[in-house]
PDB file of N, CA and C in Angstrom:
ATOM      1  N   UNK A   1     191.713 -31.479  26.340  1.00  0.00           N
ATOM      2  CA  UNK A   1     192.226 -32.391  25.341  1.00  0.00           C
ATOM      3  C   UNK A   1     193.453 -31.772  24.664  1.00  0.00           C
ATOM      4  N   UNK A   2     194.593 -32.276  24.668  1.00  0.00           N
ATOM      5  CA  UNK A   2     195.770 -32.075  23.968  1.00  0.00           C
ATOM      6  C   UNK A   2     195.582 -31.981  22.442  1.00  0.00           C
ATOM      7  N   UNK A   3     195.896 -31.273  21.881  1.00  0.00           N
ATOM      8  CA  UNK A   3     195.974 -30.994  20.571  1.00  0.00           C
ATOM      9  C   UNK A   3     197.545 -31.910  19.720  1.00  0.00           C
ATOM     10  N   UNK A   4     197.343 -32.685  18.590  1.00  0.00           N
ATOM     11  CA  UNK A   4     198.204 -33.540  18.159  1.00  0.00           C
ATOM     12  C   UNK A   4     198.276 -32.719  17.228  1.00  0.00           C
ATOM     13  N   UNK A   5     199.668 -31.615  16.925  1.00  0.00           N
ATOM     14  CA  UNK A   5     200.323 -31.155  16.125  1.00  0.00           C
ATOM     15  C   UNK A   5     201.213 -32.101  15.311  1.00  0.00           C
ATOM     16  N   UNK A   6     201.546 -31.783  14.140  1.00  0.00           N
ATOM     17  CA  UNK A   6     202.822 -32.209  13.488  1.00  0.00           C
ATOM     18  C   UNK A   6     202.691 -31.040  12.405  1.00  0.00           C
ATOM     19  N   UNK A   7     204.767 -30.810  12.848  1.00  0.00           N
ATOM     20  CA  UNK A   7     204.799 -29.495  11.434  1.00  0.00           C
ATOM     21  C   UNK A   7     205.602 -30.004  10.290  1.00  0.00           C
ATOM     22  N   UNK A   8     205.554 -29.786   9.346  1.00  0.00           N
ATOM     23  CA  UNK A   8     206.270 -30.298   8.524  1.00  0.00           C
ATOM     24  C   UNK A   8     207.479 -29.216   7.729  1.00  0.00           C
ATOM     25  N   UNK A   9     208.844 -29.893   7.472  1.00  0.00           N
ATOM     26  CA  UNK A   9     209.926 -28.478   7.590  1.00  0.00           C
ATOM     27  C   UNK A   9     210.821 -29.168   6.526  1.00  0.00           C
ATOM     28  N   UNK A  10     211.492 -28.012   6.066  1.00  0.00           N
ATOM     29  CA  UNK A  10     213.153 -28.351   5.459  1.00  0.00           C
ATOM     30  C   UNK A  10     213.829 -27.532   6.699  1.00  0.00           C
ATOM     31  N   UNK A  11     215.451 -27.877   5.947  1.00  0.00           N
ATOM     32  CA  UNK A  11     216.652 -27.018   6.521  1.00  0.00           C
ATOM     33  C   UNK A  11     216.595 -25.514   6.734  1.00  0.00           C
ATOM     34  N   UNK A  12     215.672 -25.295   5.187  1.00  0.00           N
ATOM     35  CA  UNK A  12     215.912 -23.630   4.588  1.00  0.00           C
ATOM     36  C   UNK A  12     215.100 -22.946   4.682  1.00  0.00           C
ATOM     37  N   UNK A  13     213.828 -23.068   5.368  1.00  0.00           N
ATOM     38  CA  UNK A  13     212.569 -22.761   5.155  1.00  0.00           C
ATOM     39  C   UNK A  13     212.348 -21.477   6.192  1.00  0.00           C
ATOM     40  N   UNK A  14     212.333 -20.528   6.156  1.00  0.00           N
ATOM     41  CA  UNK A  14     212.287 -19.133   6.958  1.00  0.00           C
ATOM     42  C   UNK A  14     210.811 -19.355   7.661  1.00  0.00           C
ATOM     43  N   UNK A  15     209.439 -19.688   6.927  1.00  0.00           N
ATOM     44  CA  UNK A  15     208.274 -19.640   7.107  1.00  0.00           C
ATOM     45  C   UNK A  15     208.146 -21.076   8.483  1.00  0.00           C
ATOM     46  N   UNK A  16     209.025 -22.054   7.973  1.00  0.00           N
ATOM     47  CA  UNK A  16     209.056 -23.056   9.027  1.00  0.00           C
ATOM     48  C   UNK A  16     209.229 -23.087  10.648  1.00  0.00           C
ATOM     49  N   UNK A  17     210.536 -22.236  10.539  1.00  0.00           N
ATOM     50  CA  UNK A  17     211.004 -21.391  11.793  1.00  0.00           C
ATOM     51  C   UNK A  17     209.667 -20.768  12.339  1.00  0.00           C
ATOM     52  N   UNK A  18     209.518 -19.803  11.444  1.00  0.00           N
ATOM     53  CA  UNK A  18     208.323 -19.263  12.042  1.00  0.00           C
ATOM     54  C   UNK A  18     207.289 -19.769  12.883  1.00  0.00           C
ATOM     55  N   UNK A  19     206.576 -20.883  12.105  1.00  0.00           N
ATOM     56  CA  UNK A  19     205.733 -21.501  12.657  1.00  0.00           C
ATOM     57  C   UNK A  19     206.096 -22.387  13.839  1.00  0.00           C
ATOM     58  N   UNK A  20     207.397 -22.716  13.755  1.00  0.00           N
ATOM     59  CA  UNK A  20     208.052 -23.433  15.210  1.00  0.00           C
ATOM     60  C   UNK A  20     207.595 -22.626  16.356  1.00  0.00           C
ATOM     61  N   UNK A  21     208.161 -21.242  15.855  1.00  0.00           N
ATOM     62  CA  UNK A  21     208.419 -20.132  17.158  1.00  0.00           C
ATOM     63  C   UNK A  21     206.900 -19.940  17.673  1.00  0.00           C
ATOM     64  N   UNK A  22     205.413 -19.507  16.925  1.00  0.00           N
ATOM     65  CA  UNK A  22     204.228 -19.061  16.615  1.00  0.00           C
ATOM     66  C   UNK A  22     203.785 -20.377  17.974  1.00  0.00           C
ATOM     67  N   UNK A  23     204.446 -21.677  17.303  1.00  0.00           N
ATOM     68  CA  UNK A  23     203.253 -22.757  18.475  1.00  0.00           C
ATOM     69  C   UNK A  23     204.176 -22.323  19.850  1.00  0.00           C
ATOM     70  N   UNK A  24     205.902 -22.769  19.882  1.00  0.00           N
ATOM     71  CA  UNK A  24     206.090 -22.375  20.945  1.00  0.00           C
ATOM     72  C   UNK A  24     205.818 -21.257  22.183  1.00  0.00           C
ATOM     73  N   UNK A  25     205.953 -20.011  21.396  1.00  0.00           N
ATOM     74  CA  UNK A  25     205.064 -18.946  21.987  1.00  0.00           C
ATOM     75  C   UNK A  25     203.707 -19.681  22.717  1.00  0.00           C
ATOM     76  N   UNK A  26     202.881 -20.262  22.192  1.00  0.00           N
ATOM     77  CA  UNK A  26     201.818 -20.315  22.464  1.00  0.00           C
ATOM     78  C   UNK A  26     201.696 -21.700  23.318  1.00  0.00           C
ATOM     79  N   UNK A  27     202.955 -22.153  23.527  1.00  0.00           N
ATOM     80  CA  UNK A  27     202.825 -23.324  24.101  1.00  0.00           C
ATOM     81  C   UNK A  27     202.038 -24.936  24.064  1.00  0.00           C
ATOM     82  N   UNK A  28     202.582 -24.672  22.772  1.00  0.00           N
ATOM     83  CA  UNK A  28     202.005 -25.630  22.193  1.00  0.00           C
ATOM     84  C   UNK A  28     202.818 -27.056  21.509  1.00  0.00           C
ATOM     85  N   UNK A  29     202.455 -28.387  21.899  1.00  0.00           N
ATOM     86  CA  UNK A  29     203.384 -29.164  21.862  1.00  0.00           C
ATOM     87  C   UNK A  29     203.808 -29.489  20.676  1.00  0.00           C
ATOM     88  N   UNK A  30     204.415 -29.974  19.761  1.00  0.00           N
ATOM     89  CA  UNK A  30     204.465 -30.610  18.642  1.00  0.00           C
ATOM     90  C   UNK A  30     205.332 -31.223  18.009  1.00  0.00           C
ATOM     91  N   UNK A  31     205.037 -32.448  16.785  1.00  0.00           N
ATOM     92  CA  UNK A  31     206.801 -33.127  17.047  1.00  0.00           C
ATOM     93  C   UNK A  31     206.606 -32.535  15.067  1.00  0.00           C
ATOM     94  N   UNK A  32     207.684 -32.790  14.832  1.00  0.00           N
ATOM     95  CA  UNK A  32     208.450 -31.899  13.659  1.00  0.00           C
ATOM     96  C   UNK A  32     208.876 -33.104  12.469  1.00  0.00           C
ATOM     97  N   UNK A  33     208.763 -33.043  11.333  1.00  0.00           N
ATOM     98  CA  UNK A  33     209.039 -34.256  10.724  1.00  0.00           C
ATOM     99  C   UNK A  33     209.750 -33.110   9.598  1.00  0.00           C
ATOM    100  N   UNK A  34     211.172 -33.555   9.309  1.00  0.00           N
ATOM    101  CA  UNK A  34     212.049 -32.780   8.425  1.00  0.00           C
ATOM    102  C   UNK A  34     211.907 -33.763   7.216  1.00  0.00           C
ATOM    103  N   UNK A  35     211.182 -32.671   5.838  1.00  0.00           N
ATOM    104  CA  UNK A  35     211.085 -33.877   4.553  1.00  0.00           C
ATOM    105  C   UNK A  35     211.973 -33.606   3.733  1.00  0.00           C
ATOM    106  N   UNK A  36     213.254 -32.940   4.177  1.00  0.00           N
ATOM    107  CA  UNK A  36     214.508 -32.886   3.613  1.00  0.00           C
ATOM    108  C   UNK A  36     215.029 -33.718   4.123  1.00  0.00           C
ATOM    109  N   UNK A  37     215.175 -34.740   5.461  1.00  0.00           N
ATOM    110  CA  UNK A  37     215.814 -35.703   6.136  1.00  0.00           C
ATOM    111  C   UNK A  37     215.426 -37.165   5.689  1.00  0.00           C
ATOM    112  N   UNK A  38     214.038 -37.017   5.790  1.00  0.00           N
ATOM    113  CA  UNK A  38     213.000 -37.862   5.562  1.00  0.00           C
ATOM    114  C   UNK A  38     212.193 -38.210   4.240  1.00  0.00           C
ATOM    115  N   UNK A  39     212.969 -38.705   3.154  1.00  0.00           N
ATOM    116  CA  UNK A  39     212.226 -38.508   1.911  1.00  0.00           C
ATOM    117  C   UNK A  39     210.796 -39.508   1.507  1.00  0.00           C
ATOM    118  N   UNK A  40     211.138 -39.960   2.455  1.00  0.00           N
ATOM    119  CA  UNK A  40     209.741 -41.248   2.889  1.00  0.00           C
ATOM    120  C   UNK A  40     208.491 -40.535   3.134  1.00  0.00           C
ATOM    121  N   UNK A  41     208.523 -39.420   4.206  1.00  0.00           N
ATOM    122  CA  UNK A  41     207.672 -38.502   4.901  1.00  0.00           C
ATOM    123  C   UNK A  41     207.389 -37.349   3.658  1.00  0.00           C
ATOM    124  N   UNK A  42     208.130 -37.114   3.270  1.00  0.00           N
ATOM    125  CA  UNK A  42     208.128 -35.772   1.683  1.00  0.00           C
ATOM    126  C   UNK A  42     207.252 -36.367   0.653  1.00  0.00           C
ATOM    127  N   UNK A  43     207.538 -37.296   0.739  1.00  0.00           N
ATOM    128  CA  UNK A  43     206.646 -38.314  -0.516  1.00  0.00           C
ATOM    129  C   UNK A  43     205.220 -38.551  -0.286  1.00  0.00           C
ATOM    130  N   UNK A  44     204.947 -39.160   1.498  1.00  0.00           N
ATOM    131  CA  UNK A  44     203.726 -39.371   2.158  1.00  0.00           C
ATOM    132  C   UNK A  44     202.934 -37.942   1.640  1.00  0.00           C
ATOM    133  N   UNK A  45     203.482 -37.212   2.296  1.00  0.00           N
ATOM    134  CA  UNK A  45     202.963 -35.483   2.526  1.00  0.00           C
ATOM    135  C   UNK A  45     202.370 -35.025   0.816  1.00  0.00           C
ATOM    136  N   UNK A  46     203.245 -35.227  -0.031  1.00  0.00           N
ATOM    137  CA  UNK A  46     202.666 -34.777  -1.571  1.00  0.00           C
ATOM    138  C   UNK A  46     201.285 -35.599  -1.557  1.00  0.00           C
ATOM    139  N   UNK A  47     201.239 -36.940  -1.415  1.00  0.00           N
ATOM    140  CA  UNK A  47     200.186 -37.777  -1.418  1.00  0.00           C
ATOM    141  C   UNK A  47     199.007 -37.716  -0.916  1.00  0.00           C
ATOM    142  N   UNK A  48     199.207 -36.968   0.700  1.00  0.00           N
ATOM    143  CA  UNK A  48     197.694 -36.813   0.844  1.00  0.00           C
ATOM    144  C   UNK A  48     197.700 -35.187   0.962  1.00  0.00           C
ATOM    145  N   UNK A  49     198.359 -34.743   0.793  1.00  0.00           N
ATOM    146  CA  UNK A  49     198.055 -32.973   0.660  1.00  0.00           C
ATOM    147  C   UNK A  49     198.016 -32.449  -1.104  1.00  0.00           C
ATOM    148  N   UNK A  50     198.583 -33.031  -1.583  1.00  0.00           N
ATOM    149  CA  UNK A  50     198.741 -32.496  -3.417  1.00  0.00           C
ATOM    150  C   UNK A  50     200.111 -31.539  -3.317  1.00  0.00           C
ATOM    151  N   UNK A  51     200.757 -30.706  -1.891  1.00  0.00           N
ATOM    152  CA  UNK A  51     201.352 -29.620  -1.830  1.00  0.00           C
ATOM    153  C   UNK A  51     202.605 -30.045  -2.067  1.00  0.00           C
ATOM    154  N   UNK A  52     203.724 -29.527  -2.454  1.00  0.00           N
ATOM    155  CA  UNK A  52     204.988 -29.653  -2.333  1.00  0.00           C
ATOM    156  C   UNK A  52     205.602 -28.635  -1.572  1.00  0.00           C
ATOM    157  N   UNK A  53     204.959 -27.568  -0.967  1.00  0.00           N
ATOM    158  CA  UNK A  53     205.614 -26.493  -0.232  1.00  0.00           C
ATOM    159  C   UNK A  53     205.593 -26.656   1.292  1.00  0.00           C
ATOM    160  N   UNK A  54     206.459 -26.536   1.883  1.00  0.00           N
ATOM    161  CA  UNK A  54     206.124 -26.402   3.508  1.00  0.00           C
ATOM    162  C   UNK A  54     206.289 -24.691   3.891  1.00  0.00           C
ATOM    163  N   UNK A  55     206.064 -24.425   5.306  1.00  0.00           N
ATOM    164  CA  UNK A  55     205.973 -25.262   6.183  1.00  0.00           C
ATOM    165  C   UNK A  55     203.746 -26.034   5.646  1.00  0.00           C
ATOM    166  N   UNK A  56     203.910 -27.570   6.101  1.00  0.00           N
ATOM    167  CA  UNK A  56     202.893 -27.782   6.286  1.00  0.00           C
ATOM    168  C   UNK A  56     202.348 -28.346   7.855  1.00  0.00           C
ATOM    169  N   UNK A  57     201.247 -27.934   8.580  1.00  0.00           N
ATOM    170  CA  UNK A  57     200.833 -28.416   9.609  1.00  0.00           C
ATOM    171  C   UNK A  57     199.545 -29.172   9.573  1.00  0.00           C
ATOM    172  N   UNK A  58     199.437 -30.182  10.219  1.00  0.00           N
ATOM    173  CA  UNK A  58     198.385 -31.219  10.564  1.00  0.00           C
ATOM    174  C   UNK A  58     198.098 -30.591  12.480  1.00  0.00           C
ATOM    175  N   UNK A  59     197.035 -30.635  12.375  1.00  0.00           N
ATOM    176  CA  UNK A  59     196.441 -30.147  13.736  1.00  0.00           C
ATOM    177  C   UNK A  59     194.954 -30.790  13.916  1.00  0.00           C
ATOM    178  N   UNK A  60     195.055 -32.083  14.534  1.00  0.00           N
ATOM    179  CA  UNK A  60     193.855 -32.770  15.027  1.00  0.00           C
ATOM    180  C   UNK A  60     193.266 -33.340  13.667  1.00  0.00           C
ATOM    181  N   UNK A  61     194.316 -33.585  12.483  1.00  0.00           N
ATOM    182  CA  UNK A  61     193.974 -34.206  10.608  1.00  0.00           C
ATOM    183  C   UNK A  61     193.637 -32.755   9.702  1.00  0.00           C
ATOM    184  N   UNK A  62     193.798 -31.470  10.648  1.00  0.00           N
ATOM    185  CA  UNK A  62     193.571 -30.884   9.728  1.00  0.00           C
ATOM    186  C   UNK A  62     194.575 -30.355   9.609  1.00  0.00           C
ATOM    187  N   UNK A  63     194.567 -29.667   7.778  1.00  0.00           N
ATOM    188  CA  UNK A  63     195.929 -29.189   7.163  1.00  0.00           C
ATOM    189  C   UNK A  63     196.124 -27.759   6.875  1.00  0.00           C
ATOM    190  N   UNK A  64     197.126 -27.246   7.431  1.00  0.00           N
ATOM    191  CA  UNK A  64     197.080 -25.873   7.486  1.00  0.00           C
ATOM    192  C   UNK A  64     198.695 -25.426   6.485  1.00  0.00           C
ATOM    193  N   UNK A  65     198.130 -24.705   5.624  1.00  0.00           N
ATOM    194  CA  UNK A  65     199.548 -24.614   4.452  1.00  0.00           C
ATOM    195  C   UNK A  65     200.146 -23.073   4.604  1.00  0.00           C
ATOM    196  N   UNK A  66     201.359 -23.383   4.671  1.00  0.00           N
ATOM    197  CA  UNK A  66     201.785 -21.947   5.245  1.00  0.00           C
ATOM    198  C   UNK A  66     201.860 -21.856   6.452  1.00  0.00           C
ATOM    199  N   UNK A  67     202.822 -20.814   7.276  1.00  0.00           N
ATOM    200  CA  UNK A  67     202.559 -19.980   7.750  1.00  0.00           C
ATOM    201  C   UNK A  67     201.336 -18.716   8.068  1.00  0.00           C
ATOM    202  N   UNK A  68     199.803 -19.243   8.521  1.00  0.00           N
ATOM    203  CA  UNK A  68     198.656 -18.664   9.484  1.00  0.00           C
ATOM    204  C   UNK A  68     198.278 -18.428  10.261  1.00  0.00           C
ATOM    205  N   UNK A  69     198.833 -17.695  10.956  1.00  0.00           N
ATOM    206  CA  UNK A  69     198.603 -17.822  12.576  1.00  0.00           C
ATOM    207  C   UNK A  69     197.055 -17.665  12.771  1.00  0.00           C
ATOM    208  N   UNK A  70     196.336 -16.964  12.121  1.00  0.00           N
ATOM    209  CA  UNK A  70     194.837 -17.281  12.178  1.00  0.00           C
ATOM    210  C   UNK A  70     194.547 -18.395  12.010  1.00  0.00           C
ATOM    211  N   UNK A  71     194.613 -19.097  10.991  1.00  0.00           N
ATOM    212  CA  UNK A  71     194.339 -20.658  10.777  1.00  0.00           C
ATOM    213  C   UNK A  71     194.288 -21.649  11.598  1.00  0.00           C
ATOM    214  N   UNK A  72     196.187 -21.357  12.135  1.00  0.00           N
ATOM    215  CA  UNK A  72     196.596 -22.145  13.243  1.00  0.00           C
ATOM    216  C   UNK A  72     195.900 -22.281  14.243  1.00  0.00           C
ATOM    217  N   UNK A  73     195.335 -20.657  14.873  1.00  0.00           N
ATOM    218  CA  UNK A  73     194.734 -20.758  15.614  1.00  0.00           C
ATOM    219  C   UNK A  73     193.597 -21.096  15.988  1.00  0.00           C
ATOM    220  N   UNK A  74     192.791 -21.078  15.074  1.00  0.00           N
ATOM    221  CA  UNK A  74     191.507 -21.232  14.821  1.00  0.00           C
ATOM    222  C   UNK A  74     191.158 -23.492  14.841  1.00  0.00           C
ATOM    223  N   UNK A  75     192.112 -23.740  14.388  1.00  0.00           N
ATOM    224  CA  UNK A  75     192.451 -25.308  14.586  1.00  0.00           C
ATOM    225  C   UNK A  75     192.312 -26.008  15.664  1.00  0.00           C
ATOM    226  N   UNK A  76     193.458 -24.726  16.746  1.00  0.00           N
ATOM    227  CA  UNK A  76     194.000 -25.456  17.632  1.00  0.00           C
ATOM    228  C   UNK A  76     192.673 -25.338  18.806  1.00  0.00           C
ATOM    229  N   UNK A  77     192.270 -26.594  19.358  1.00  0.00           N
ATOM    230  CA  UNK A  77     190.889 -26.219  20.330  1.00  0.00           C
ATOM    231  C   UNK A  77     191.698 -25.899  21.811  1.00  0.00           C
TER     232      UNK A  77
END
């Protein structure tokens, strides 16, 4: 079963990158929603997370805050 990633990013975000590089390494698919581009999606994201910080990831509805590669991993089946 494919795992349904989405990461959530700004422009400036060092920790974001990161987590780009962390799934790619691991080969892992995922599509990217920029809530500096997207203020529609920035707004959604405060709403059902409470967070205002990224990077944030959704992995199969669950929410992983930060940069975790344990977390991440532990998510991803």
């Amino acid at each position: 079963m494919e795992n349904k990633v989405t990461v959530y990013t700004t422009n400036t975000c060092p920790y974001c990158v990161m987590v780009k590089n962390f799934l790619d390494e691991k080969g892992v698919p995922y599509e990217e929603v920029n809530v500096q581009l997207d203020s529609d999606a920035g707004q959604k994201l405060v709403e059902t997370t409470g967070q205002m910080g990224v990077p944030q990831i959704n992995i199969n509805g669950e929410w992983v805050l930060g940069f975790d590669p344990d977390s991440i991993t532990e998510k991803l089946k």
